[in-house]
N, C-alpha and C. Protein backbone atom coordinates (compact mmCIF):
# COMPACT_ATOMS: atom_id res chain seq x y z
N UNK A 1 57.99 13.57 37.01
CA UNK A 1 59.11 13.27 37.87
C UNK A 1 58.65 12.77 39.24
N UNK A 2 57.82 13.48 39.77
CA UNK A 2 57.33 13.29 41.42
C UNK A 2 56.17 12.07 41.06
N UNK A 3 55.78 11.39 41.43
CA UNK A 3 54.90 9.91 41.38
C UNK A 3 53.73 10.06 42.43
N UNK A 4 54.11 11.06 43.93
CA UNK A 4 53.82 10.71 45.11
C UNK A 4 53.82 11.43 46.33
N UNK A 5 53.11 10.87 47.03
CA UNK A 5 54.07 11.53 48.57
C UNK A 5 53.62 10.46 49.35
N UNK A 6 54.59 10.54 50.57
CA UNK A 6 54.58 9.47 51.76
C UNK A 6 54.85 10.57 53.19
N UNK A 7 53.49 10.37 53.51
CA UNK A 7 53.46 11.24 54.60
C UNK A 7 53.72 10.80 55.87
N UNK A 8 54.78 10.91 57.45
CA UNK A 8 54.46 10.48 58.18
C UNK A 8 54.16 11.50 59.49
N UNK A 9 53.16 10.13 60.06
CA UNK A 9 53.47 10.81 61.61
C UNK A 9 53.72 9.91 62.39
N UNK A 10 54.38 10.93 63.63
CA UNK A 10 55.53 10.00 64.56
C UNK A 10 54.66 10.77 65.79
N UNK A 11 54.80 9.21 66.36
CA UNK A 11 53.75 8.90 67.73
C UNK A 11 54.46 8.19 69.03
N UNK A 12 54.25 8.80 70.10
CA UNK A 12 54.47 7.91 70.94
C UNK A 12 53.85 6.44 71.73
N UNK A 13 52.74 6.54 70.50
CA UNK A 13 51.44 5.06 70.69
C UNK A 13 51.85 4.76 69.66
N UNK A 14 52.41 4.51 68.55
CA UNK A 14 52.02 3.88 66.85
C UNK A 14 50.88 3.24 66.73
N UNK A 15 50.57 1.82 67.86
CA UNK A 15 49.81 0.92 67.66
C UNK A 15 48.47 1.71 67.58
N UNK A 16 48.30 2.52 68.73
CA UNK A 16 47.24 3.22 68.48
C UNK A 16 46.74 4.35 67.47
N UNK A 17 47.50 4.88 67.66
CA UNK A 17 47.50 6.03 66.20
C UNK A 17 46.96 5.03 65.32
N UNK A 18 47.63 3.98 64.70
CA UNK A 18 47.53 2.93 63.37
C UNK A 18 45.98 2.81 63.64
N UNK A 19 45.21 2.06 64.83
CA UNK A 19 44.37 1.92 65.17
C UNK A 19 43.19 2.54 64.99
N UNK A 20 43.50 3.89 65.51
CA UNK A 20 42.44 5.11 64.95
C UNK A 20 42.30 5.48 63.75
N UNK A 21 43.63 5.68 62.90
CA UNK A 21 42.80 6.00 61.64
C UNK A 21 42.43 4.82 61.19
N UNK A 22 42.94 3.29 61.12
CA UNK A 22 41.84 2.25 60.77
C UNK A 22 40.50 2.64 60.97
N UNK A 23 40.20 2.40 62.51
CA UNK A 23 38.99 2.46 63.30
C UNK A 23 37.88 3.64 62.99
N UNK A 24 38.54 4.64 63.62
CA UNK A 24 37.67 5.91 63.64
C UNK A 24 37.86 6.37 62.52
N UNK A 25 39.04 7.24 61.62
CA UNK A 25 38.41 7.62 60.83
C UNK A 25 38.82 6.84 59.38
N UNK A 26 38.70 5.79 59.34
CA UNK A 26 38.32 4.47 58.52
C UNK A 26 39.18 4.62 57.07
N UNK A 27 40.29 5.16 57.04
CA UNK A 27 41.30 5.40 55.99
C UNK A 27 41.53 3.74 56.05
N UNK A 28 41.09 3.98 54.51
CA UNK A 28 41.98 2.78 53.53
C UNK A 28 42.95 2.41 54.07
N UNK A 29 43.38 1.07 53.76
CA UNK A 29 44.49 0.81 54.31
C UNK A 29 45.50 -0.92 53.93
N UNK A 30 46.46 -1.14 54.04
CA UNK A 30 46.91 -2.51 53.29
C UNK A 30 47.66 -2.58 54.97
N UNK A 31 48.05 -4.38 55.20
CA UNK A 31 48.90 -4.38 56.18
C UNK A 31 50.53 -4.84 55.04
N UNK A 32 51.13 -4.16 55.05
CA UNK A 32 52.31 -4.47 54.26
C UNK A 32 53.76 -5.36 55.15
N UNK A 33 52.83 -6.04 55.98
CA UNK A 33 53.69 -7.22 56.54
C UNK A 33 54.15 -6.79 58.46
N UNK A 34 53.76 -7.87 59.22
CA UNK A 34 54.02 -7.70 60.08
C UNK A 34 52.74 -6.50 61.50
N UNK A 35 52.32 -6.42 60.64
CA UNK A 35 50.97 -5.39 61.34
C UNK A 35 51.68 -3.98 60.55
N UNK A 36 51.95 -3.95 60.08
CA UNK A 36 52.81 -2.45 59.71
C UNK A 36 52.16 -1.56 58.61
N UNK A 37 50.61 -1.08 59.19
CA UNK A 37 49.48 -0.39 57.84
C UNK A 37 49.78 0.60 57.34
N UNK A 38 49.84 0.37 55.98
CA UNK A 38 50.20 2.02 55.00
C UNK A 38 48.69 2.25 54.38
N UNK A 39 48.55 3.58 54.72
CA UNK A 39 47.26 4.18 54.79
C UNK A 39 47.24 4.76 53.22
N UNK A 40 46.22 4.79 52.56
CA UNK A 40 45.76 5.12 51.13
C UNK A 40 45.26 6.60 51.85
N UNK A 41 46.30 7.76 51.18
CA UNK A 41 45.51 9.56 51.09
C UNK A 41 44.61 9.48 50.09
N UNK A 42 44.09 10.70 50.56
CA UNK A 42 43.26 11.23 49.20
C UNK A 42 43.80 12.21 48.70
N UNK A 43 43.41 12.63 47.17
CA UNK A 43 44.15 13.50 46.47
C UNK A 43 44.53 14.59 47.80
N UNK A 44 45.53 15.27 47.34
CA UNK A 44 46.04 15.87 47.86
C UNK A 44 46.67 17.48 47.37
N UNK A 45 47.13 18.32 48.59
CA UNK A 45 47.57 19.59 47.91
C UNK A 45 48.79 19.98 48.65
N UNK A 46 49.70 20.69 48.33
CA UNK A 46 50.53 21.33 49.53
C UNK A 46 50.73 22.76 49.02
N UNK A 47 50.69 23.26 50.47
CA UNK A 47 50.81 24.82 50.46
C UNK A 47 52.53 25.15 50.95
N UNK A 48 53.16 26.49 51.42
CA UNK A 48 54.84 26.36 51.90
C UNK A 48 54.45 27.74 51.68
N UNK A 49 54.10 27.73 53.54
CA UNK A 49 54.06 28.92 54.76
C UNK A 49 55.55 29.15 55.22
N UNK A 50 55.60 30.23 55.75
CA UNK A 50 56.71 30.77 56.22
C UNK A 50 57.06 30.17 57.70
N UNK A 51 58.29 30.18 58.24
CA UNK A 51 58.21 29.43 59.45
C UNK A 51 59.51 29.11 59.81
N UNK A 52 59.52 28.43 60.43
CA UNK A 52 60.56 27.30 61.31
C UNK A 52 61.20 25.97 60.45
N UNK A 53 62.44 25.88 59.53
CA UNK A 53 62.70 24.83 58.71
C UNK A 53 62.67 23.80 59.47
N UNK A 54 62.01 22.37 59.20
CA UNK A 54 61.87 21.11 59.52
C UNK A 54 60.57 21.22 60.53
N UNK A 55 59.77 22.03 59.98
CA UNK A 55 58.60 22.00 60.96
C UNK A 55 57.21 21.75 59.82
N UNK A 56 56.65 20.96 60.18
CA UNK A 56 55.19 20.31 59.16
C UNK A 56 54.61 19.98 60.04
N UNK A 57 53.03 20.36 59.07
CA UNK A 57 51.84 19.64 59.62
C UNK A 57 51.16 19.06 58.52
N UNK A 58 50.23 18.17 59.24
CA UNK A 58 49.29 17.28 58.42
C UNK A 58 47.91 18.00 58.64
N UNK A 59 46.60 17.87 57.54
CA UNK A 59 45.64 18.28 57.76
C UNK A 59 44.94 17.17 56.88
N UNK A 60 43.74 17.21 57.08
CA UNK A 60 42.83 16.10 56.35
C UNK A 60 42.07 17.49 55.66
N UNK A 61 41.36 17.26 54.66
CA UNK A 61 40.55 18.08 54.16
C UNK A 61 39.09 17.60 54.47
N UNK A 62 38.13 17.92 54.58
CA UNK A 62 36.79 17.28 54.43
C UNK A 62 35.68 18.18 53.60
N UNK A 63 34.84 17.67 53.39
CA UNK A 63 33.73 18.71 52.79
C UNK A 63 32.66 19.23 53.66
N UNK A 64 32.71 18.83 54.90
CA UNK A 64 32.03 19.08 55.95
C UNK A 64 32.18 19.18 57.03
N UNK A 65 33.00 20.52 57.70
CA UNK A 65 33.32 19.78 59.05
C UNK A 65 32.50 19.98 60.17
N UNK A 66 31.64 20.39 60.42
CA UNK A 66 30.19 20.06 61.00
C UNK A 66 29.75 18.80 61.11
N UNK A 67 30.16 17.92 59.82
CA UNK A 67 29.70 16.62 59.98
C UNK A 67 30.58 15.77 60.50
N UNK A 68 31.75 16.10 60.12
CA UNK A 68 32.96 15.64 60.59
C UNK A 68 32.97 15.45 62.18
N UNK A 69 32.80 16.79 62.70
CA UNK A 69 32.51 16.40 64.29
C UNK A 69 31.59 15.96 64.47
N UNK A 70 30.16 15.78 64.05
CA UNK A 70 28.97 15.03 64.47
C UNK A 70 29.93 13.57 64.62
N UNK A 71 30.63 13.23 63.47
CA UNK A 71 30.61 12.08 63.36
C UNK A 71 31.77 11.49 64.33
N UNK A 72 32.67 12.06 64.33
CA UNK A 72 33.30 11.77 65.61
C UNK A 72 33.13 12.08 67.06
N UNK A 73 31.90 12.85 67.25
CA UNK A 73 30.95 12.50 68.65
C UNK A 73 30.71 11.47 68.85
N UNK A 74 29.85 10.88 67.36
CA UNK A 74 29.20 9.92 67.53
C UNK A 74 30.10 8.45 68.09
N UNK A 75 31.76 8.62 67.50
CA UNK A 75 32.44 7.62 68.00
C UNK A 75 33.11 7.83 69.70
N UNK A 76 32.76 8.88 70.21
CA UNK A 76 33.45 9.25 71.31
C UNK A 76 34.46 10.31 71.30
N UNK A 77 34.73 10.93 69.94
CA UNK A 77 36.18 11.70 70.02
C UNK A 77 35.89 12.74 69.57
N UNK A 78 36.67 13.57 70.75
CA UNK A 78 36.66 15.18 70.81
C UNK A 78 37.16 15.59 70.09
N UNK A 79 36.63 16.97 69.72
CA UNK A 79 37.33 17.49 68.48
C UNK A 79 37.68 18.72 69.41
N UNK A 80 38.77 19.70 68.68
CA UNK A 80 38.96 21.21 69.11
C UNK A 80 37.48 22.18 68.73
N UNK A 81 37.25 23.41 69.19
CA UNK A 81 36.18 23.98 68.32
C UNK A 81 36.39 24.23 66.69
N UNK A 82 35.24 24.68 66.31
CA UNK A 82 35.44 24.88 65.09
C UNK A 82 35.45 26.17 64.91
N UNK A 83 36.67 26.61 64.07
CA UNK A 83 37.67 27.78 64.16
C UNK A 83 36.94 28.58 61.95
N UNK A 84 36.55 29.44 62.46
CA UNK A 84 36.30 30.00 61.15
C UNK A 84 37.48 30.91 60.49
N UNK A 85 38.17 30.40 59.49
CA UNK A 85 39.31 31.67 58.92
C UNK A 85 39.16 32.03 57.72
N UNK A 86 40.05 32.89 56.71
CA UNK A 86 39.62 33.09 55.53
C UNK A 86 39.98 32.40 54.66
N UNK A 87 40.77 31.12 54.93
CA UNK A 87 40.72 30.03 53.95
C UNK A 87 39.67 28.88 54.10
N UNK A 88 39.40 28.99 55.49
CA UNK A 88 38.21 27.65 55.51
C UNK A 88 37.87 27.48 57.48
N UNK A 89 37.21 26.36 57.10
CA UNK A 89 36.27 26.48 58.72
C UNK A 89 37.32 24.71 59.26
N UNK A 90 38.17 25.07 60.46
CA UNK A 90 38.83 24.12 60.43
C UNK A 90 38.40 23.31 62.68
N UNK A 91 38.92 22.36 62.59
CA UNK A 91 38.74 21.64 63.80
C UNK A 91 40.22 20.79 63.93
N UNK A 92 40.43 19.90 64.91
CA UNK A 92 41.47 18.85 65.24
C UNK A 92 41.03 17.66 65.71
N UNK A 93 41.70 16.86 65.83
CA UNK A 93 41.48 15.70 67.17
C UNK A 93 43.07 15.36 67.18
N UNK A 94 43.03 14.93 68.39
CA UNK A 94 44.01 14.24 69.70
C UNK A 94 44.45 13.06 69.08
N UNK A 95 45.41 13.21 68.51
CA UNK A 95 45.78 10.86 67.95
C UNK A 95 45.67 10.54 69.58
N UNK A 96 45.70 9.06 69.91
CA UNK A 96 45.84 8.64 71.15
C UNK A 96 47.36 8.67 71.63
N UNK A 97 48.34 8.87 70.38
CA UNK A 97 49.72 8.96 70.82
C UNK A 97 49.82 10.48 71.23
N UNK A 98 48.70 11.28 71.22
CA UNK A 98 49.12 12.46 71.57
C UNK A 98 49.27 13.58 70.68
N UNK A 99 49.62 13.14 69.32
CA UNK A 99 49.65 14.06 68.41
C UNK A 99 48.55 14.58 67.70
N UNK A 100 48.18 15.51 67.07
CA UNK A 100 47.25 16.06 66.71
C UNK A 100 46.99 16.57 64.90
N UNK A 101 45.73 15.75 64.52
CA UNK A 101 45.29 16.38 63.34
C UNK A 101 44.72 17.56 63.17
N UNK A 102 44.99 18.09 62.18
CA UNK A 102 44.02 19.08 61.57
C UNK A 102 43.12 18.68 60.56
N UNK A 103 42.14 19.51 60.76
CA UNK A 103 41.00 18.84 60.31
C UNK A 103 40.61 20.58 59.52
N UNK A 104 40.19 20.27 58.27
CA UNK A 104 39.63 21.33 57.42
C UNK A 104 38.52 21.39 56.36
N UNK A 105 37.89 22.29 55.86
CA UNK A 105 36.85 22.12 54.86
C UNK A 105 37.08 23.37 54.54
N UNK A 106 37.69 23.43 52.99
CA UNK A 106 38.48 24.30 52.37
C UNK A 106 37.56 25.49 51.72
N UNK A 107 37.76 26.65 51.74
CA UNK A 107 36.98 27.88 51.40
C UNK A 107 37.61 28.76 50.17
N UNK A 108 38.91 27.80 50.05
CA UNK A 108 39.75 28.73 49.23
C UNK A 108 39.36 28.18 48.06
N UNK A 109 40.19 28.72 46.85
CA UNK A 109 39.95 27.81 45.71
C UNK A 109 41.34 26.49 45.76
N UNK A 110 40.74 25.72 44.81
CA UNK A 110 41.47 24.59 44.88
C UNK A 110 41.84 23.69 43.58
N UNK A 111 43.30 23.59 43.82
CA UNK A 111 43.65 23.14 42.15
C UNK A 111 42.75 21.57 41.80
């Protein structure tokens, strides 16, 4: 039944946001007319925490996030520290619109 997901985030830069994940962290990507890039995820998972209805976040998964921040030193961009929990060892960065990823390397098990 489900095919998919279409994830967004809402920025007060778009151009830039669009920019960075082109740029820095180099997500696939098509221009589907007009400059308007839809970014290729990678497999994916969702979890449904308790909370605040109409409230989401995005996280990237990685297999390294040690390397992950090396590697976005290496481009100039700060990451948050790296936060150890009992699902996994996680970090962030700053979009330039202001909004913020999560960044993870998963400890749990995984479908």
């Amino acid at each position: 039944m489900i095919s998919g997901a279409h994830a967004m985030i809402f920025s007060a830069d778009e151009a830039a946001d669009r920019a960075f994940l082109r740029d820095v962290l180099e997500i696939p990507h098509i221009d589907s007319g007009g400059g308007w890039l839809i970014f290729k995820l990678p497999p994916a998972e969702l979890g449904v925490h308790g909370g605040e209805n109409g409230f989401h976040q995005l996280y990237f998964i990685c297999d390294d996030v040690d390397a992950f921040v090396a590697a976005m030193l290496e481009k100039g961009v700060a990451t948050d520290p790296v936060s150890d929990e009992d699902w996994g060892r996680s970090t962030g960065v700053t979009l330039p619109g202001g909004g913020k990823l999560g960044i993870y390397q998963a400890t749990h098990a995984r479908p």
